[in-house]
N, C-alpha and C. Protein backbone atom coordinates (compact mmCIF):
# COMPACT_ATOMS: atom_id res chain seq x y z
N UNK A 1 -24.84 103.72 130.69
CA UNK A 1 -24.63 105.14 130.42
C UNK A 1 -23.66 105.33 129.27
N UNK A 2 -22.64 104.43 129.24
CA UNK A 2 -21.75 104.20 128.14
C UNK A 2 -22.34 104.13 126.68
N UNK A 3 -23.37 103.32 127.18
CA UNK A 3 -23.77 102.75 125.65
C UNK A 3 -24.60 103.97 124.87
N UNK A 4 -25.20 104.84 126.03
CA UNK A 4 -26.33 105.78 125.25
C UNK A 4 -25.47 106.94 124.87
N UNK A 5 -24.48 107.11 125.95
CA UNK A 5 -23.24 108.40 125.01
C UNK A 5 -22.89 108.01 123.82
N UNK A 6 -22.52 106.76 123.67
CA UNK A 6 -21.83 106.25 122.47
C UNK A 6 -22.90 106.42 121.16
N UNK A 7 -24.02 105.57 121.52
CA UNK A 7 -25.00 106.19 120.58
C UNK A 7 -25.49 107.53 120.00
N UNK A 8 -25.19 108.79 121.02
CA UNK A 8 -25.12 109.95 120.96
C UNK A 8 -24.41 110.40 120.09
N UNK A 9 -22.96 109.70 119.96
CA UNK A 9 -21.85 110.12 119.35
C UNK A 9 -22.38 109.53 117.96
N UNK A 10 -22.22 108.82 117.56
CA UNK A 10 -22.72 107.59 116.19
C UNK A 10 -23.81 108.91 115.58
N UNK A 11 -24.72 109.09 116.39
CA UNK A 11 -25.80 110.04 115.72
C UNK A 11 -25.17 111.29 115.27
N UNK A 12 -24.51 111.84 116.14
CA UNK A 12 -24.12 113.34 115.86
C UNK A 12 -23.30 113.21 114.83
N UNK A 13 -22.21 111.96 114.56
CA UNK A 13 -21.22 112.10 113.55
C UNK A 13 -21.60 111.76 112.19
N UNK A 14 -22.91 110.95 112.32
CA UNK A 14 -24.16 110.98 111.16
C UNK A 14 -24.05 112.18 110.19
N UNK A 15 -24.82 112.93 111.53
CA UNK A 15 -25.58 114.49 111.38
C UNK A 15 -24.59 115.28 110.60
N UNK A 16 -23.31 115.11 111.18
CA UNK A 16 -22.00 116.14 111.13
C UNK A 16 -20.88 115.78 109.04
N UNK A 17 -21.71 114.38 109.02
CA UNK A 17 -20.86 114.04 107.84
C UNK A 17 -22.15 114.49 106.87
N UNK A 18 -23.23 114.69 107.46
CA UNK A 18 -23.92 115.07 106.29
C UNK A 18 -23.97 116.40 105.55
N UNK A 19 -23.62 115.97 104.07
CA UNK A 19 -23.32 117.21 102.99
C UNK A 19 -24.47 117.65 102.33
N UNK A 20 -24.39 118.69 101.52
CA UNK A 20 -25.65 119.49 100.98
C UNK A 20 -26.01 119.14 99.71
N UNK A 21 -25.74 117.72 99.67
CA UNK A 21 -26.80 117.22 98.14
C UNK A 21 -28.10 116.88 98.62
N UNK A 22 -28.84 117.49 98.11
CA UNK A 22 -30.44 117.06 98.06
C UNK A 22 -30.74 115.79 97.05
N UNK A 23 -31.94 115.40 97.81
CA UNK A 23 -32.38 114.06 97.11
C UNK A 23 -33.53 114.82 96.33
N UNK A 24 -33.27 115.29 95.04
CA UNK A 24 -33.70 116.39 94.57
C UNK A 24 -34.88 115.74 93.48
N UNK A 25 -36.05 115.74 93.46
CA UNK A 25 -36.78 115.22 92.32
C UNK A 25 -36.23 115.48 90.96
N UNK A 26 -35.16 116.49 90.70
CA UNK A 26 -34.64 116.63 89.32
C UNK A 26 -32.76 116.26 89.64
N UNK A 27 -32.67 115.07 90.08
CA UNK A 27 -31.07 114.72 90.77
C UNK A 27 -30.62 114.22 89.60
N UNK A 28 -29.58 114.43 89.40
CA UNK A 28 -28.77 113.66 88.37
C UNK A 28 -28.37 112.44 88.27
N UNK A 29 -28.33 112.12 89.70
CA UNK A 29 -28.15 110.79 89.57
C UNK A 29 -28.59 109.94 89.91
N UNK A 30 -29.23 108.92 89.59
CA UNK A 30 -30.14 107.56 89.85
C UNK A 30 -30.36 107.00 91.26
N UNK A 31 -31.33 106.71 91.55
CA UNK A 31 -31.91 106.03 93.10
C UNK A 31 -32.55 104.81 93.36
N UNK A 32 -32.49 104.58 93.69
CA UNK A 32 -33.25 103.37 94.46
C UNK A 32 -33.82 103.74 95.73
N UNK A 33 -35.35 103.22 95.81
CA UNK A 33 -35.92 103.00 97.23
C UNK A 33 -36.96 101.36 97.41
N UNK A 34 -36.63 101.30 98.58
CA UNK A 34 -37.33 100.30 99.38
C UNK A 34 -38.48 101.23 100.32
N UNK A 35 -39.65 100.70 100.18
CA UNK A 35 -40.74 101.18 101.51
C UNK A 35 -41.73 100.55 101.90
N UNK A 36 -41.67 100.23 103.34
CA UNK A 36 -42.65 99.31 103.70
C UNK A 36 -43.59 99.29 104.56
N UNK A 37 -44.63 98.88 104.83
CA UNK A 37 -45.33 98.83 105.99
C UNK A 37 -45.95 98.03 106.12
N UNK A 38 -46.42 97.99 107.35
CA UNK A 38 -47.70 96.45 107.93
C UNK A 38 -47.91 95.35 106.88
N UNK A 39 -48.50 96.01 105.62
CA UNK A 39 -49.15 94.88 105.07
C UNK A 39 -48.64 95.09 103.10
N UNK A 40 -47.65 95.95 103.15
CA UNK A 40 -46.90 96.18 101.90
C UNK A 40 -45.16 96.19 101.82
N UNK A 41 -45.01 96.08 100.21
CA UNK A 41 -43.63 96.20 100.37
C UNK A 41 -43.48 97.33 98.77
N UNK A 42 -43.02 98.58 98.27
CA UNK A 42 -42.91 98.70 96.79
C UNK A 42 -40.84 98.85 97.14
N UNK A 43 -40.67 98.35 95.89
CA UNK A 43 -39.50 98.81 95.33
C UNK A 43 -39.40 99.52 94.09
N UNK A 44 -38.89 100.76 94.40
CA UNK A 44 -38.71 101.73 93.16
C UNK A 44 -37.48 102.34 92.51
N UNK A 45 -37.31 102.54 91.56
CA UNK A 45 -36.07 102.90 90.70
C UNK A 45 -36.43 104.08 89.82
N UNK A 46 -35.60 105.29 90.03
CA UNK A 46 -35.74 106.31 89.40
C UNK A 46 -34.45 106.80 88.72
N UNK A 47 -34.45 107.09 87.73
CA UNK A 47 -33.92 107.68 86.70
C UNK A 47 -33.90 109.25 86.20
N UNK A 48 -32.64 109.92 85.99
CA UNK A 48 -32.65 111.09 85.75
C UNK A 48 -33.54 111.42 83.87
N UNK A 49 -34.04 110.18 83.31
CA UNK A 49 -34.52 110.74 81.76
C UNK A 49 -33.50 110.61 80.80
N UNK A 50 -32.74 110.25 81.15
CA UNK A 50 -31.73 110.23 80.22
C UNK A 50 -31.65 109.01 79.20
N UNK A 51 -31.96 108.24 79.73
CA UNK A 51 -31.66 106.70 78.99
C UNK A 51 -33.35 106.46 78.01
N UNK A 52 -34.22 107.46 78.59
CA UNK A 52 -35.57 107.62 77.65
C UNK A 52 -35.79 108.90 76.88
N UNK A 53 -34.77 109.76 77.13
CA UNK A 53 -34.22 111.12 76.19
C UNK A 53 -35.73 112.09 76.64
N UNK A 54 -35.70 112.04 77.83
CA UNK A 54 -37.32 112.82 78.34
C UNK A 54 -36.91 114.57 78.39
N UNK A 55 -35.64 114.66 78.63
CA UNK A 55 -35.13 115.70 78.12
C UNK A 55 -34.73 116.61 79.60
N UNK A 56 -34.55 118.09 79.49
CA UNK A 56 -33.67 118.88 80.96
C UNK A 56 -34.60 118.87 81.66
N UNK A 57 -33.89 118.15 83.10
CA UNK A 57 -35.11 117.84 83.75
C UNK A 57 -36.07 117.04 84.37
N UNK A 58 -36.44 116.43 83.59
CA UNK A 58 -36.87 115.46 83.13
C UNK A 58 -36.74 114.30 84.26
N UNK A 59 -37.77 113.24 84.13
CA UNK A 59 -37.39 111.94 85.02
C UNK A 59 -38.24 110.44 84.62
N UNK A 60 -37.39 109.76 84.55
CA UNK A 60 -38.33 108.18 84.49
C UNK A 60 -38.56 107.44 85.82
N UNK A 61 -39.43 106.46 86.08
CA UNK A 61 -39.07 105.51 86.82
C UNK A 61 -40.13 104.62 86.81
N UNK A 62 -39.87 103.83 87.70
CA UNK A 62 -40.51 102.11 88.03
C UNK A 62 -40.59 101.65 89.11
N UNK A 63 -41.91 101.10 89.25
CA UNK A 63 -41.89 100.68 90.57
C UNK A 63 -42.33 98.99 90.49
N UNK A 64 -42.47 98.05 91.99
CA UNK A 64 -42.86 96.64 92.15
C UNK A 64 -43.97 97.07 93.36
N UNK A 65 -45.00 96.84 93.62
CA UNK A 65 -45.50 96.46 94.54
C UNK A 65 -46.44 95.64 95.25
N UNK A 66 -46.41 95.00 96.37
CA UNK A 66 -46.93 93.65 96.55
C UNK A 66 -47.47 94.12 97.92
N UNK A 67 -48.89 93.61 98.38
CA UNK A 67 -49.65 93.43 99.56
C UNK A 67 -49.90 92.03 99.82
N UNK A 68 -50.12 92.38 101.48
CA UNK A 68 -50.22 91.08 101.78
C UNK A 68 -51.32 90.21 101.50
N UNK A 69 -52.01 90.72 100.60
CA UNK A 69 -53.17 89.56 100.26
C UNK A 69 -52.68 89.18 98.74
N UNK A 70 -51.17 89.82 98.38
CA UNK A 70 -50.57 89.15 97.08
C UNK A 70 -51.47 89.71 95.46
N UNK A 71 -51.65 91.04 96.27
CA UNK A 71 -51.91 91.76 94.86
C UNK A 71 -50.26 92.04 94.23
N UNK A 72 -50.42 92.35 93.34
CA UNK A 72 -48.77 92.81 92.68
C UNK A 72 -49.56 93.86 91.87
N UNK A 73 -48.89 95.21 91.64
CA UNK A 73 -48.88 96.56 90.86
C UNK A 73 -47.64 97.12 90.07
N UNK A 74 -47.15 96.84 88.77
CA UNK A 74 -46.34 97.25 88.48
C UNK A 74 -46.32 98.83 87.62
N UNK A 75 -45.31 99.72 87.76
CA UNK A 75 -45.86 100.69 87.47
C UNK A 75 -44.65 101.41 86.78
N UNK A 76 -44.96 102.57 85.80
CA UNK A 76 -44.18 103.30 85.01
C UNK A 76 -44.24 104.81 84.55
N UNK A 77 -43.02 105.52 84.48
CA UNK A 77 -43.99 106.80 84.48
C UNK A 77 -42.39 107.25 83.49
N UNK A 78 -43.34 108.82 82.92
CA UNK A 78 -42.20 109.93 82.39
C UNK A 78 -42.63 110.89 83.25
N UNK A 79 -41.82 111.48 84.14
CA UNK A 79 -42.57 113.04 84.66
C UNK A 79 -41.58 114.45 83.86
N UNK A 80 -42.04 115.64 83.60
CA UNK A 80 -41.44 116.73 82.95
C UNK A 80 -41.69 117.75 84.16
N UNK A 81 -40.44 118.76 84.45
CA UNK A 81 -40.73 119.62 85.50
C UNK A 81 -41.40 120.91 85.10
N UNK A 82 -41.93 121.19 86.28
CA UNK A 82 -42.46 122.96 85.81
C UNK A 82 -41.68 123.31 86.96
N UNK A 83 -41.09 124.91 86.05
CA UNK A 83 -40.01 125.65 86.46
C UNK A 83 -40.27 126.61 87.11
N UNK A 84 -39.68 126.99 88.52
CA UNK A 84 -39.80 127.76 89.00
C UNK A 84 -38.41 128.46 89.28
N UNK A 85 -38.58 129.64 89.96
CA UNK A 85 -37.46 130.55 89.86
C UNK A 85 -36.74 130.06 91.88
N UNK A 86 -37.85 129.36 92.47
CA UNK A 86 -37.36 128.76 93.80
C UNK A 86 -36.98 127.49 93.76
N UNK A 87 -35.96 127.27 93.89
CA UNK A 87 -35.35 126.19 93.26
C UNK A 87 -35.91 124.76 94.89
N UNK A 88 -36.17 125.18 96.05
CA UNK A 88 -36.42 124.23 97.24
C UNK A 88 -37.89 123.62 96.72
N UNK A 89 -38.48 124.25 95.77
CA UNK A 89 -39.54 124.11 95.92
C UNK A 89 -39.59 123.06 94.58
N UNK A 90 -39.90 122.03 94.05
CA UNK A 90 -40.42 121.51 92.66
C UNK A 90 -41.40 120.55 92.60
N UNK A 91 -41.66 120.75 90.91
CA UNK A 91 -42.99 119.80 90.55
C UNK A 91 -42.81 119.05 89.57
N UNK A 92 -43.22 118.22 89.50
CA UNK A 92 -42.90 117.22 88.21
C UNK A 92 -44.46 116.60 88.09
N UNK A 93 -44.71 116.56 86.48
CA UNK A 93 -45.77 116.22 86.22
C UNK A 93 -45.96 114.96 84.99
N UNK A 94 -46.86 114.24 84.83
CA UNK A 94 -46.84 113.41 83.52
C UNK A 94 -47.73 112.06 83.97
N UNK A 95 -47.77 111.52 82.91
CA UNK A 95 -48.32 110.51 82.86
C UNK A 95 -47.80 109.31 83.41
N UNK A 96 -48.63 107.74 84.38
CA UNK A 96 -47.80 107.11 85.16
C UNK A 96 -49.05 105.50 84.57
N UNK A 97 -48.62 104.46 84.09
CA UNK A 97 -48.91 103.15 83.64
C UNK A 97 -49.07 102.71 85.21
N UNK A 98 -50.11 102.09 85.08
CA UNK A 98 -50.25 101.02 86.67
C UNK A 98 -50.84 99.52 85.73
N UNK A 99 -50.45 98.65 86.28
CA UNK A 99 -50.76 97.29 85.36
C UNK A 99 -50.63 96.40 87.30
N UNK A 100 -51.72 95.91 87.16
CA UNK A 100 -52.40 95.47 88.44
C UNK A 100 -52.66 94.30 88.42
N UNK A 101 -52.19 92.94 89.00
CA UNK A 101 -52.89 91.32 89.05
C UNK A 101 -52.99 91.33 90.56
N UNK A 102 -54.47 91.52 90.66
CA UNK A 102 -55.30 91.66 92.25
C UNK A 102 -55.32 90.37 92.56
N UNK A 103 -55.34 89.47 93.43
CA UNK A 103 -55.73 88.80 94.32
C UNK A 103 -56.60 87.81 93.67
N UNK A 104 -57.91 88.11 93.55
CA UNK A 104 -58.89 87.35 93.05
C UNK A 104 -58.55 87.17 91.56
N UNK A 105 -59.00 86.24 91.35
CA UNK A 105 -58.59 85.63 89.87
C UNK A 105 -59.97 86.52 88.86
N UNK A 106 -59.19 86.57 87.58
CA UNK A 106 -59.47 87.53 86.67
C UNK A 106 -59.76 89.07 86.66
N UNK A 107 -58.93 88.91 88.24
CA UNK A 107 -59.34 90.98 88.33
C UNK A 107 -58.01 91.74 88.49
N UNK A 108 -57.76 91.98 86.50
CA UNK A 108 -56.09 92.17 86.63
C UNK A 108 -56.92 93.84 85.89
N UNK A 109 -56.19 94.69 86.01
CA UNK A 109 -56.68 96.12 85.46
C UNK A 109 -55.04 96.84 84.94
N UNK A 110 -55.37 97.58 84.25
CA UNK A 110 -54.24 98.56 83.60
C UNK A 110 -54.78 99.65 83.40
N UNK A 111 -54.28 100.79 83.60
CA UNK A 111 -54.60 102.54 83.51
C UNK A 111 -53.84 103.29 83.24
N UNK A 112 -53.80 104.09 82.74
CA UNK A 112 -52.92 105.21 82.45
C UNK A 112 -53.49 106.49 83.60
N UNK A 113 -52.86 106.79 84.07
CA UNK A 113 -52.82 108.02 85.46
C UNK A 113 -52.58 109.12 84.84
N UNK A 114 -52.78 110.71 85.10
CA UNK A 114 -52.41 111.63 85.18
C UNK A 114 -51.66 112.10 86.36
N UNK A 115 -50.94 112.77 86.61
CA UNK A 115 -50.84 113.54 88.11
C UNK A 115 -49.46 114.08 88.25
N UNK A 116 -49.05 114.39 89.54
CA UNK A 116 -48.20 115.39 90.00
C UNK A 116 -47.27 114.43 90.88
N UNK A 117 -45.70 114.81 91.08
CA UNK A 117 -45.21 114.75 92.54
C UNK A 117 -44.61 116.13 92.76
N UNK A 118 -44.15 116.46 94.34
CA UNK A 118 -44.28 117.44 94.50
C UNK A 118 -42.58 117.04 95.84
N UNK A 119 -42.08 118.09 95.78
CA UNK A 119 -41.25 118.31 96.88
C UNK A 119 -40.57 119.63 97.62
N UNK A 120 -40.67 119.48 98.77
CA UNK A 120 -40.69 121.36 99.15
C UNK A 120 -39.20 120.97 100.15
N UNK A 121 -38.31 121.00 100.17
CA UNK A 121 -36.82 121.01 100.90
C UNK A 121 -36.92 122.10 101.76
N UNK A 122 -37.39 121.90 103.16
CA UNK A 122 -37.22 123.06 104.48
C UNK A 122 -35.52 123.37 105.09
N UNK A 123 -35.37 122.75 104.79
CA UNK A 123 -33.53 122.72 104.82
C UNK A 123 -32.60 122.01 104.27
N UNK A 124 -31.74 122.51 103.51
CA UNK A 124 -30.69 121.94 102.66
C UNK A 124 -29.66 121.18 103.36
N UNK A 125 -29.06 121.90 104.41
CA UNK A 125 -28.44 121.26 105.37
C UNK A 125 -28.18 119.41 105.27
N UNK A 126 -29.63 119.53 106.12
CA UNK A 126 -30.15 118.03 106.05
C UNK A 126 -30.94 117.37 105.55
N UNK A 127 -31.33 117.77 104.75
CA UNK A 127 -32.09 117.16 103.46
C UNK A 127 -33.73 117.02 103.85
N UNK A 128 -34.36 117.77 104.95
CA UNK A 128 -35.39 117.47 105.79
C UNK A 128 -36.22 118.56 104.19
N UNK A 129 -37.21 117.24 103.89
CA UNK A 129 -38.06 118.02 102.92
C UNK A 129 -39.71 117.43 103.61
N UNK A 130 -40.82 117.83 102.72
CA UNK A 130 -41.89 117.32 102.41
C UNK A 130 -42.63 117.41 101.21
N UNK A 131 -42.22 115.68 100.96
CA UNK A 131 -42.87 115.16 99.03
C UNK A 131 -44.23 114.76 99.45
N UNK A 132 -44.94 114.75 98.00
CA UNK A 132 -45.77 114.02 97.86
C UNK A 132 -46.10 113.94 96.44
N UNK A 133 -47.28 112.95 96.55
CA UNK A 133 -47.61 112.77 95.04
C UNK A 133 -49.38 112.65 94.82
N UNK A 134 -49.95 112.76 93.36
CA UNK A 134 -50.98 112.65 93.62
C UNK A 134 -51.35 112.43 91.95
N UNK A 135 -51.93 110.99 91.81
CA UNK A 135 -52.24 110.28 90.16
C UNK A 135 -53.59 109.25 90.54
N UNK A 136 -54.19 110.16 89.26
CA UNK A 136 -55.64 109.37 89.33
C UNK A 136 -55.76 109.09 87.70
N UNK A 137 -56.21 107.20 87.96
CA UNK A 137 -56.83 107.51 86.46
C UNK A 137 -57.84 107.25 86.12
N UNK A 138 -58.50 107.65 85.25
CA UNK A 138 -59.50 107.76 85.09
C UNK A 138 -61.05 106.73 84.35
N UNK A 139 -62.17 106.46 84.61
CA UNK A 139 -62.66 105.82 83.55
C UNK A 139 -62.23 105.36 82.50
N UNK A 140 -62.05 106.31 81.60
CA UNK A 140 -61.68 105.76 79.95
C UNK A 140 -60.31 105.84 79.74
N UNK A 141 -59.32 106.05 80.95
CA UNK A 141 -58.21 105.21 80.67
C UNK A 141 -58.06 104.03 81.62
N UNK A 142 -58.69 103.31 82.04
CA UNK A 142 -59.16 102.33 82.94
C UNK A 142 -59.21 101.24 82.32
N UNK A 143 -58.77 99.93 82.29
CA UNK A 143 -59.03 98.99 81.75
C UNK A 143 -59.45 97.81 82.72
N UNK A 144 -59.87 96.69 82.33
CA UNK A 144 -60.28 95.49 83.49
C UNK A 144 -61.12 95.44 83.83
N UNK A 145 -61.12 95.52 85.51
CA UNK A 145 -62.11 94.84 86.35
C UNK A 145 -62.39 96.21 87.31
N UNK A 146 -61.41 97.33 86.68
CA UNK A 146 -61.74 98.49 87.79
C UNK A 146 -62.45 99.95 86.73
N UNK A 147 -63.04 100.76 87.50
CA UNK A 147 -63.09 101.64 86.41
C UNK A 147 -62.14 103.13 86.84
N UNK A 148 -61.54 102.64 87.82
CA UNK A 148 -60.49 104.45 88.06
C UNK A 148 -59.83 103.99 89.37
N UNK A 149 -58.56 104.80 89.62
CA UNK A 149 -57.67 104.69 90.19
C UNK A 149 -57.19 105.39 91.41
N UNK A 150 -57.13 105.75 92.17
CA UNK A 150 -56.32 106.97 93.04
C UNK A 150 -54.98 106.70 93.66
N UNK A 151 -54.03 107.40 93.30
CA UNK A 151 -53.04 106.99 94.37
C UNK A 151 -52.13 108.36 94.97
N UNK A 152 -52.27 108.50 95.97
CA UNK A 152 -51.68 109.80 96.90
C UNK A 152 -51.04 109.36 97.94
N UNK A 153 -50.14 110.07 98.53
CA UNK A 153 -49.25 109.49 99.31
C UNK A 153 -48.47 111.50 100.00
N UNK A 154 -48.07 111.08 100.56
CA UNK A 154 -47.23 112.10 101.42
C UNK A 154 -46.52 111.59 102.52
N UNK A 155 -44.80 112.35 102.50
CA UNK A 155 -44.18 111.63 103.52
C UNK A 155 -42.87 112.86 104.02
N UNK A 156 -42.40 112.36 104.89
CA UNK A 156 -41.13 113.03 105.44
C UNK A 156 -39.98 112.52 105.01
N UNK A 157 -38.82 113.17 104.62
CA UNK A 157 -37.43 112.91 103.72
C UNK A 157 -36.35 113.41 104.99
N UNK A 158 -35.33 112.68 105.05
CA UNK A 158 -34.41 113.26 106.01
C UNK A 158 -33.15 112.51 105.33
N UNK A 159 -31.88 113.40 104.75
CA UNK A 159 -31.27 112.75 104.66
C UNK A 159 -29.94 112.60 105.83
N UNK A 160 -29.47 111.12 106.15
CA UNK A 160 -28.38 110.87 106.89
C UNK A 160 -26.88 110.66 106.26
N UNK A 161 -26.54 110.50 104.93
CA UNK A 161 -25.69 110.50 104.52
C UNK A 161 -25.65 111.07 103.07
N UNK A 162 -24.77 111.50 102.21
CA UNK A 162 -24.68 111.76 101.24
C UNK A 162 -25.48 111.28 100.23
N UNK A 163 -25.86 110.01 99.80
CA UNK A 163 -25.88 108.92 99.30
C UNK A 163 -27.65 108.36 99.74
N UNK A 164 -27.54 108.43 101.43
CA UNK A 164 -28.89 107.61 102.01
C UNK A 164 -29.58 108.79 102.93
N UNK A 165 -31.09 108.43 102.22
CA UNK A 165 -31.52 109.55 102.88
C UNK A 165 -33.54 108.10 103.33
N UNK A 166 -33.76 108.35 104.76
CA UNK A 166 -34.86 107.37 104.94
C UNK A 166 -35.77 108.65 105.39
N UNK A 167 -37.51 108.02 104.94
CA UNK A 167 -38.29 108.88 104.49
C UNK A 167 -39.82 107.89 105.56
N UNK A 168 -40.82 108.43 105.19
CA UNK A 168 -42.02 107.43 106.22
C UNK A 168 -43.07 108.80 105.97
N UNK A 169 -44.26 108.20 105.76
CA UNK A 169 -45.57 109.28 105.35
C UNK A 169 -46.57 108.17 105.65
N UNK A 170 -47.74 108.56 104.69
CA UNK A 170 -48.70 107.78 104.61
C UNK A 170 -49.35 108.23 103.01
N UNK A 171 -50.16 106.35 102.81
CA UNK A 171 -50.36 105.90 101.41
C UNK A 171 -51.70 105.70 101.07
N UNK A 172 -52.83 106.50 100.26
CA UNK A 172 -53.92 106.33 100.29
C UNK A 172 -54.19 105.62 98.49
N UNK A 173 -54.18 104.37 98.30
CA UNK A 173 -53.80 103.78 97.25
C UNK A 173 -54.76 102.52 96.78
N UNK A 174 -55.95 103.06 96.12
CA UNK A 174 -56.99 102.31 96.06
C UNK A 174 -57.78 102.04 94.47
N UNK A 175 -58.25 101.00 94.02
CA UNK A 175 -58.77 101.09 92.49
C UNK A 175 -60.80 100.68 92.72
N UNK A 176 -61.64 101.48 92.28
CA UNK A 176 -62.90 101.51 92.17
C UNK A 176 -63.08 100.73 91.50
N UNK A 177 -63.54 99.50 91.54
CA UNK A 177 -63.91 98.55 91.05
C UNK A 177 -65.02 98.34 89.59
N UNK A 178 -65.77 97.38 88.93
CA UNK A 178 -66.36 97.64 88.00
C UNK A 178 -67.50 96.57 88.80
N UNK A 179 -68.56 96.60 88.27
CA UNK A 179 -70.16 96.13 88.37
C UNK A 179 -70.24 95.71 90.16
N UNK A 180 -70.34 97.40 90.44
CA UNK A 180 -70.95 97.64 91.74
C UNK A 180 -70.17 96.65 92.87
N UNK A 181 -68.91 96.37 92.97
CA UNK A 181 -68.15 95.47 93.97
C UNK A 181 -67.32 96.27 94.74
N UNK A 182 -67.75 98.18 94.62
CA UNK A 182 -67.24 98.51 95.65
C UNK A 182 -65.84 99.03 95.37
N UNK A 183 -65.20 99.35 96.37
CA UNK A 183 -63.05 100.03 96.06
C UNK A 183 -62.60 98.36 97.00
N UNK A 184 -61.68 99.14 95.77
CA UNK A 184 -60.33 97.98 96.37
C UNK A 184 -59.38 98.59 96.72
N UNK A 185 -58.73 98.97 97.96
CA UNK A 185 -57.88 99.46 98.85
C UNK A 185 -56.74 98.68 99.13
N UNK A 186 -55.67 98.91 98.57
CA UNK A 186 -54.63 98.13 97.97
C UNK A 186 -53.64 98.76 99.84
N UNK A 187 -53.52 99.95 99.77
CA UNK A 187 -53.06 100.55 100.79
C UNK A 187 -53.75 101.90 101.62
N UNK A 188 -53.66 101.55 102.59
CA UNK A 188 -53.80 103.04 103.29
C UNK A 188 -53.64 102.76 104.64
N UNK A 189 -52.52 103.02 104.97
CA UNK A 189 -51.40 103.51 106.32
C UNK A 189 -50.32 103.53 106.16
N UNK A 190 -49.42 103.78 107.12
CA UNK A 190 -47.94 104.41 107.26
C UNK A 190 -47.16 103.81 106.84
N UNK A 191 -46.27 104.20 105.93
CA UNK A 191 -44.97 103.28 105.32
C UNK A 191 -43.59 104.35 105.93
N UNK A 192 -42.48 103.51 105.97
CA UNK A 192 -41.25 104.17 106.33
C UNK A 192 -40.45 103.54 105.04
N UNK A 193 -39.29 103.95 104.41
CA UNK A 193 -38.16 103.29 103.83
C UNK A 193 -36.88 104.16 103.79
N UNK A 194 -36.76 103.51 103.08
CA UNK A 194 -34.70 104.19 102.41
C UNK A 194 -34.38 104.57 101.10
N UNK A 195 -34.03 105.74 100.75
CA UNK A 195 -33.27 105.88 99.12
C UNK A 195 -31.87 105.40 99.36
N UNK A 196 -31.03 105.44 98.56
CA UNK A 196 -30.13 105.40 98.02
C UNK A 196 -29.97 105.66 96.42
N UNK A 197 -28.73 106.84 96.48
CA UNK A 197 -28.54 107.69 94.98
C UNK A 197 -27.16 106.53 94.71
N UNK A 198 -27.20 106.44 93.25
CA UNK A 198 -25.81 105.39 93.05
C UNK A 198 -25.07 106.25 92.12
């Protein structure tokens, strides 16, 4: 009975130290995330734009990601925001590089994506939002062994500390292959991870 009060306490003083910085798609200051599930791992690094002069606003970043059948996806993006006068609500849009060495030998692909991420903050408090994202690319920016791309994702954000805020959705993340071999489904189910702003 000790142990579950105590845990009670640990949680609430969590809850109670947490301050009203949002893990804001336009944050000033730099992040890191880890996210994983069953049969994936990505690590990502985001940037306020500054060090690529993307301008107010503005955002870079990079990602690693690896499945367990040892595909690797490395990936790159500029996003620019569209402005709204509700500040809980934002969008960031732009172009995102995916450079892909699949599994099977000689089926490495590179694309250039279009698309959106998106984040709606239901309370500032605690940082409880719902992001998502959504980049497809297309045929004739398609290169390789695939001819187009999809990658969408949506998840839940909660932050527990100033600093760390852990998140978990689901990842629908797949490349259409070239001469009739069908999609290649890199991901699709539930991932959980962690930010950290530095």
């Amino acid at each position: 009975m000790r142990a579950i009060a105590l845990g009670i306490a640990v949680i609430a003083g969590l809850f109670a130290s947490t301050q009203s910085q949002a893990q804001s798609l336009r944050s000033d200051r730099p992040h890191g995330e880890i996210a994983l599930s069953d049969e994936t791992l990505q690590l990502r690094y985001v940037d306020n734009g500054d060090q690529v002069d993307v301008g107010q606003g503005g955002r870079a970043s990079g990602s690693f990601f690896l499945s367990e059948s040892r595909d690797i996806v490395l990936t790159a993006d500029l996003l620019f925001p569209a402005d709204f006068d509700y500040d809980a609500f934002q969008i960031l849009f732009g172009p995102r590089a995916y450079a892909a060495l699949l599994e099977d030998e000689n089926n490495d692909v590179l694309t250039l994506a279009l698309g959106a991420e998106m984040r709606w903050e239901l309370d500032s408090r605690t940082g409880f939002a719902i992001a998502g994202q959504a980049f497809y690319g297309p045929d004739i920016l398609t290169f390789g062994s695939a001819n187009s791309l999809t990658d969408l994702s949506a998840r839940l954000e909660f932050r527990l500390q100033d600093k760390l805020t852990i998140f978990g959705g689901m990842r629908w993340f797949e490349f259409d292959l070239t001469e009739g071999e069908g999609v290649r489904t890199l991901q699709e189910e539930l991932f959980a991870g962690v930010s950290w702003q530095f």
